[in-house]
C-alpha atoms as a PDB file:
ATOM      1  CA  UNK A   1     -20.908  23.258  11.763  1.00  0.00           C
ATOM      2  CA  UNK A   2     -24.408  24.444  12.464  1.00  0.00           C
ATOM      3  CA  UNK A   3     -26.711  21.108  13.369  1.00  0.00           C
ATOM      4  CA  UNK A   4     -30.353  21.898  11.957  1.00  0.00           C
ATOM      5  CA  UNK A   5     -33.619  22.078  14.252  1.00  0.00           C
ATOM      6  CA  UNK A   6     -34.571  18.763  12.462  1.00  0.00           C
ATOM      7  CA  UNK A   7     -31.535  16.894  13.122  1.00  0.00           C
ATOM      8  CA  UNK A   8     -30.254  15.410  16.274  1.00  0.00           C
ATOM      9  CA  UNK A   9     -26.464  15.504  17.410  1.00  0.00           C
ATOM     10  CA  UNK A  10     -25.092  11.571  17.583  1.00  0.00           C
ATOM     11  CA  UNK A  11     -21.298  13.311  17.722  1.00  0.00           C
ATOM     12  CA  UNK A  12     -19.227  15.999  17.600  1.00  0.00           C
ATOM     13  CA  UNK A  13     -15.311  16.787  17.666  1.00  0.00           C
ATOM     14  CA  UNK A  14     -12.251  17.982  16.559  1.00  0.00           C
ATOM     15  CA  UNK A  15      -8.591  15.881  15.932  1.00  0.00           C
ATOM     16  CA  UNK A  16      -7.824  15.103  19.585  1.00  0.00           C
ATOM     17  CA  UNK A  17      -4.438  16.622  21.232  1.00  0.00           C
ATOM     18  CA  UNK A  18      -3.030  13.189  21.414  1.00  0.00           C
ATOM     19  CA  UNK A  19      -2.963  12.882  17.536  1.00  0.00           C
ATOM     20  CA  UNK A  20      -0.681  15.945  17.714  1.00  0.00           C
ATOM     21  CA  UNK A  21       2.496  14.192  19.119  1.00  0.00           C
ATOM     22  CA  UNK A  22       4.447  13.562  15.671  1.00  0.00           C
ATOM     23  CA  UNK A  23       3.926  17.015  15.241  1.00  0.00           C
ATOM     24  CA  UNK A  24       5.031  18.232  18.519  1.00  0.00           C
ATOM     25  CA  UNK A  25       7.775  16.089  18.354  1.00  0.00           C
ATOM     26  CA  UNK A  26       8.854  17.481  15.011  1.00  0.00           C
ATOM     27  CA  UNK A  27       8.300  21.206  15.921  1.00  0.00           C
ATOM     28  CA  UNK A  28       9.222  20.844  19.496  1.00  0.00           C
ATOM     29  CA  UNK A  29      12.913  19.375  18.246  1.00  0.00           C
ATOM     30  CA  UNK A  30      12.897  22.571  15.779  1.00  0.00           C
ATOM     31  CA  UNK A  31      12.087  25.172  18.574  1.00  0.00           C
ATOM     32  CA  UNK A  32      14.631  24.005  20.945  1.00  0.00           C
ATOM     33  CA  UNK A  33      17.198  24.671  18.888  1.00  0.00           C
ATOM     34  CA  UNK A  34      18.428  27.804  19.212  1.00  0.00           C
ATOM     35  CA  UNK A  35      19.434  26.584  22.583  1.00  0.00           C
ATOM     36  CA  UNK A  36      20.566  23.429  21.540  1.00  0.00           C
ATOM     37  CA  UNK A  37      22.799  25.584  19.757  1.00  0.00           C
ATOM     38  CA  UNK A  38      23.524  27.865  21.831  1.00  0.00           C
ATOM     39  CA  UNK A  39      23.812  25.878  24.379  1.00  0.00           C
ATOM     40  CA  UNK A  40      26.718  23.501  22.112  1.00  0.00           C
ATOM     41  CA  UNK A  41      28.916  26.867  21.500  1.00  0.00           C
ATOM     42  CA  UNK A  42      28.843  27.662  25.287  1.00  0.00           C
ATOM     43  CA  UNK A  43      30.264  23.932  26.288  1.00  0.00           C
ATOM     44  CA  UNK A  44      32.999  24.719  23.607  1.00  0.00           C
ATOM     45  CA  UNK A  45      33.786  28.561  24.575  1.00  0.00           C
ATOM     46  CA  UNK A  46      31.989  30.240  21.638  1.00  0.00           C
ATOM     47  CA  UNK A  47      30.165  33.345  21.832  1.00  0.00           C
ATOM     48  CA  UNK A  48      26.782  33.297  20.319  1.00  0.00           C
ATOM     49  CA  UNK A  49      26.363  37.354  20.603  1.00  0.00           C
ATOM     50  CA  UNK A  50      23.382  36.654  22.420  1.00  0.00           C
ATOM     51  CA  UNK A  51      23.175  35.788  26.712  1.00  0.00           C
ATOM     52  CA  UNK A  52      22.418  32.254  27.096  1.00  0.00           C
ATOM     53  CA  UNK A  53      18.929  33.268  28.886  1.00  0.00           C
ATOM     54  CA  UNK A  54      18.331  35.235  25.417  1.00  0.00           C
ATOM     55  CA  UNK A  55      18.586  31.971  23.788  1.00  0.00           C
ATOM     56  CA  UNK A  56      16.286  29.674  26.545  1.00  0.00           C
ATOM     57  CA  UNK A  57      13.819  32.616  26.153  1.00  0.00           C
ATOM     58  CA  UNK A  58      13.455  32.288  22.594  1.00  0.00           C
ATOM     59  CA  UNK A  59      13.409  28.652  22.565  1.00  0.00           C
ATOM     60  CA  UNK A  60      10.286  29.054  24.783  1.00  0.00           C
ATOM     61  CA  UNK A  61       8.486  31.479  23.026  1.00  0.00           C
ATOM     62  CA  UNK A  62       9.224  29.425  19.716  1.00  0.00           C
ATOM     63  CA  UNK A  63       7.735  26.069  21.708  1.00  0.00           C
ATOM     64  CA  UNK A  64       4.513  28.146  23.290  1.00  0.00           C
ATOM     65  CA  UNK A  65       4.208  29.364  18.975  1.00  0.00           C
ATOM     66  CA  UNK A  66       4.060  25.791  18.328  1.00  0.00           C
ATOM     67  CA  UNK A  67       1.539  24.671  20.969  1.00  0.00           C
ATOM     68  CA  UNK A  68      -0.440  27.561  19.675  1.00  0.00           C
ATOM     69  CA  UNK A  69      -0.504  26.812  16.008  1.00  0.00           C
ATOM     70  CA  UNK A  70      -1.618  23.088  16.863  1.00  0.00           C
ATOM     71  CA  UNK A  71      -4.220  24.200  19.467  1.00  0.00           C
ATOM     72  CA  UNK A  72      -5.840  26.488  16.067  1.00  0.00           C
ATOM     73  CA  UNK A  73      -5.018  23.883  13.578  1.00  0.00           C
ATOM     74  CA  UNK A  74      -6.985  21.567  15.262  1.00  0.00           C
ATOM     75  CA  UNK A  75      -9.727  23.649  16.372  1.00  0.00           C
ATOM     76  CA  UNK A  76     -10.422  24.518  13.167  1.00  0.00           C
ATOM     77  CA  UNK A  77     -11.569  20.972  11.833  1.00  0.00           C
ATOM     78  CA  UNK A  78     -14.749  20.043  13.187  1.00  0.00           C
ATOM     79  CA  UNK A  79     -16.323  16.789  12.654  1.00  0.00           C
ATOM     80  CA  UNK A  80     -20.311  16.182  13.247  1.00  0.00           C
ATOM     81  CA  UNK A  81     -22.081  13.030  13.517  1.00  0.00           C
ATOM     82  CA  UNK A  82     -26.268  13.804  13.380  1.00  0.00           C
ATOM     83  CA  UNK A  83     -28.459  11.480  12.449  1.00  0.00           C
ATOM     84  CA  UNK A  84     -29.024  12.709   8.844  1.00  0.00           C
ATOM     85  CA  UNK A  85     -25.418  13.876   7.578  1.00  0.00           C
ATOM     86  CA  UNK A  86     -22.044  13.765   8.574  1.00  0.00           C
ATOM     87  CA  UNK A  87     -20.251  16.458   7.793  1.00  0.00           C
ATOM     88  CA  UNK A  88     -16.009  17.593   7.899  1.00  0.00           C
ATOM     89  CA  UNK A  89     -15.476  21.156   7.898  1.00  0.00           C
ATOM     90  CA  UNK A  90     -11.795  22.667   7.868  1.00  0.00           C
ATOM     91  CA  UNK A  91     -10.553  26.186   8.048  1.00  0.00           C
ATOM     92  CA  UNK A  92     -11.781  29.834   8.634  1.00  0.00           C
ATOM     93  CA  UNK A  93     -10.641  32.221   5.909  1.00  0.00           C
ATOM     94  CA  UNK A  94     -10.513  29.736   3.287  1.00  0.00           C
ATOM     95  CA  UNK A  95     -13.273  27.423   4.254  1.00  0.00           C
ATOM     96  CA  UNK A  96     -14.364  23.360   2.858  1.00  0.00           C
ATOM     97  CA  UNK A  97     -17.066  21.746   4.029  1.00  0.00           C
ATOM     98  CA  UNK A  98     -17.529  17.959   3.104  1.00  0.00           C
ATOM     99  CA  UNK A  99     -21.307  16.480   3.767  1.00  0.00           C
ATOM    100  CA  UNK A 100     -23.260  13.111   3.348  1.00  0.00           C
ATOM    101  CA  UNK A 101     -26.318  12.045   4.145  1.00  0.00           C
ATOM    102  CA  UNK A 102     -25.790   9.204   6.737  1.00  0.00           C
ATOM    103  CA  UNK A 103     -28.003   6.644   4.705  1.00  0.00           C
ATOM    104  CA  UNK A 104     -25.379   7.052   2.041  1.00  0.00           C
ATOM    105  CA  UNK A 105     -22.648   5.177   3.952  1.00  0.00           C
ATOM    106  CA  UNK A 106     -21.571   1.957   3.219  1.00  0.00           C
ATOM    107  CA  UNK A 107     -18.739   1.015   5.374  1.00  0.00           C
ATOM    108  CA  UNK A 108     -17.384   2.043   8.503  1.00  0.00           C
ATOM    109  CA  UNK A 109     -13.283   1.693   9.011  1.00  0.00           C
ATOM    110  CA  UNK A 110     -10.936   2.238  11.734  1.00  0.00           C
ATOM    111  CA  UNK A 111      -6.954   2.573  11.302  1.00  0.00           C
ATOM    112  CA  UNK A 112      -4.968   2.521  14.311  1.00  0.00           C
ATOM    113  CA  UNK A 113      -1.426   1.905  14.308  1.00  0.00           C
ATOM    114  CA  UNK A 114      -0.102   0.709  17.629  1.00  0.00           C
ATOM    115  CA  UNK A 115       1.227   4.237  19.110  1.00  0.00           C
ATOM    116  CA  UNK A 116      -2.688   5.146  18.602  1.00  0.00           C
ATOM    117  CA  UNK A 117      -3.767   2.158  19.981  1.00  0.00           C
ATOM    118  CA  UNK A 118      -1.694   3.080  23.164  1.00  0.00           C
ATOM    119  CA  UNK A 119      -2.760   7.202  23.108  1.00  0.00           C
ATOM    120  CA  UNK A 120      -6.533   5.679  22.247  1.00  0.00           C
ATOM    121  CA  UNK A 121      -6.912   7.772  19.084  1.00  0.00           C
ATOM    122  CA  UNK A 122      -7.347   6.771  15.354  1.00  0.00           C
ATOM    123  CA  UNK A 123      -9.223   7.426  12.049  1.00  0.00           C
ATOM    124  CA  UNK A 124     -12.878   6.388  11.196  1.00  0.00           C
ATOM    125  CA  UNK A 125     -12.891   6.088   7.113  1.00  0.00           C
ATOM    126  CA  UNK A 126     -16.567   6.037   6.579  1.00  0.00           C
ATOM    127  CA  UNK A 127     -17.352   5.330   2.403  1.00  0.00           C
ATOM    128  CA  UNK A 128     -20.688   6.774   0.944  1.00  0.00           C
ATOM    129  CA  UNK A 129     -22.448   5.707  -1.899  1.00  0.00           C
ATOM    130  CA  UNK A 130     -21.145   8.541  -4.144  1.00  0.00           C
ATOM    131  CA  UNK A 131     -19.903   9.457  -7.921  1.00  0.00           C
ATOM    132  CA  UNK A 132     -16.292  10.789  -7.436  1.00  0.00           C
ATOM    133  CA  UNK A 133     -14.068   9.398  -5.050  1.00  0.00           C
ATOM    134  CA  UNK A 134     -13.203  12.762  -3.791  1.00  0.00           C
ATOM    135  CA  UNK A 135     -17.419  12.711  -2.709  1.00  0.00           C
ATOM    136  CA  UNK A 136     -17.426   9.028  -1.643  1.00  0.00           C
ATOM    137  CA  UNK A 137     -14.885   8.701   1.622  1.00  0.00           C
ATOM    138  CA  UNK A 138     -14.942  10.779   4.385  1.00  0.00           C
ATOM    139  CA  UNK A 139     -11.953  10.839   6.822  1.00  0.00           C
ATOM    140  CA  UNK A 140     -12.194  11.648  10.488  1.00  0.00           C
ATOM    141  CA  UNK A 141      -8.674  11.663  11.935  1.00  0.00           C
ATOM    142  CA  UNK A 142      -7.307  11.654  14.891  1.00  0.00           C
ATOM    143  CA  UNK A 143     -10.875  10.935  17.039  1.00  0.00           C
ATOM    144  CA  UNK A 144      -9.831  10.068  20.363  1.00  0.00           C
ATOM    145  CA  UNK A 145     -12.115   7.189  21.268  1.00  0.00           C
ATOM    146  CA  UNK A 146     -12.671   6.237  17.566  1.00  0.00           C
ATOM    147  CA  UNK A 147     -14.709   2.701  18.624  1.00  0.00           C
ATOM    148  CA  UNK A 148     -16.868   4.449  21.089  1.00  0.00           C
ATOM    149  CA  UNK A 149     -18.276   7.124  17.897  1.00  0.00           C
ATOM    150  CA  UNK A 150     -18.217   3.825  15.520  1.00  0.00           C
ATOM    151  CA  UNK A 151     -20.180   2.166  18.247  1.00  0.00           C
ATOM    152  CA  UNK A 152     -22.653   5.126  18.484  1.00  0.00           C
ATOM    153  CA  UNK A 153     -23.254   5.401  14.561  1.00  0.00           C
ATOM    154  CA  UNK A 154     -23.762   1.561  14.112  1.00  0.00           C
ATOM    155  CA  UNK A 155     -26.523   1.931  16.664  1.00  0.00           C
ATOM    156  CA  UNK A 156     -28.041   4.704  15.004  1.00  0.00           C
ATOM    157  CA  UNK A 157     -27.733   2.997  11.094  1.00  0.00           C
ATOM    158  CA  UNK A 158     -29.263  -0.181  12.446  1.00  0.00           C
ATOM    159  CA  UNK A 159     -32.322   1.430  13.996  1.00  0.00           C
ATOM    160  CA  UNK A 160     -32.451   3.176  10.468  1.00  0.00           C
ATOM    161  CA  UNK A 161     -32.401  -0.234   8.744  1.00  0.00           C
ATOM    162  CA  UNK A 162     -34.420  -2.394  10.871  1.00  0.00           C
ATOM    163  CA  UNK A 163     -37.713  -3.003   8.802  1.00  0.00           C
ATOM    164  CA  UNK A 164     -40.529  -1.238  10.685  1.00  0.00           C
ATOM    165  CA  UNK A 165     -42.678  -3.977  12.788  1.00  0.00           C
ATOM    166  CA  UNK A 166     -46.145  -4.436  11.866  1.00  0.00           C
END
């Protein structure tokens, strides 16, 4: 997300590795087990028509696959924090970007559950004055730090709403 010369950069980032772990947990399982497998008909004198290192190697190349596809998947969301707009943008072929202006938002919200609390990740649900629900929340998930960017935006909003001193 390109930041314009009139804008200033308050944050920027993408889902942290650490919100990845259901998912590599998941996948992970699902990769190892064609030698799971394998490894269950060897223990009971099966033949798998396949050596057992056949098996381990394929297991590994199916786990590096799924360290791969998270590393893209979470490259390709990019959240920005500038002190006019925040902005979500998602994909590369098939591309949606969300924006608000950052005098739009109302309320600030952070969801952590106690695994994030312990990998010090969560979401920041930030609702804009808007028309459609679909306009008016913004999602960032999986920030690592989220109190640290909450922190930072507060500061920013409350210099933007202090009355000017005479």
């Amino acid at each position: 997300v390109e930041v314009n010369e009139q804008e200033r950069l308050i944050w920027r980032g993408h889902p942290s590795a650490r919100s990845s772990l259901g998912y590599f947990l998941k996948w992970g399982f699902v990769a190892a087990l064609p030698v799971i497998i394998a490894g269950l008909a060897k223990l009971n004198d099966r033949g798998t028509g396949l050596a057992f290192w056949k098996w381990v190697t394929l297991s590994v190349l199916l786990l590096l696959l799924v360290l791969f596809l998270d590393l893209v998947r979470r490259a390709l969301v990019d959240y920005v924090v500038t002190d006019h707009r925040i902005r979500i943008r998602r994909g590369v072929l098939s591309r949606t970007e969300q924006s608000a202006s950052i005098d739009r938002i109302q309320n600030i919200n952070t969801t952590q559950g106690p695994l994030d609390r312990l990998l010090r990740i969560g979401a920041i649900d930030f609702d804009t004055a808007g028309t459609e629900i679909a306009q008016a929340s913004f999602r960032f998930s999986g920030v690592a730090r989220p109190n640290e960017l909450v922190r930072r935006l507060e500061s920013h909003l409350a210099t933007l709403r202090r009355p000017p001193s005479n």
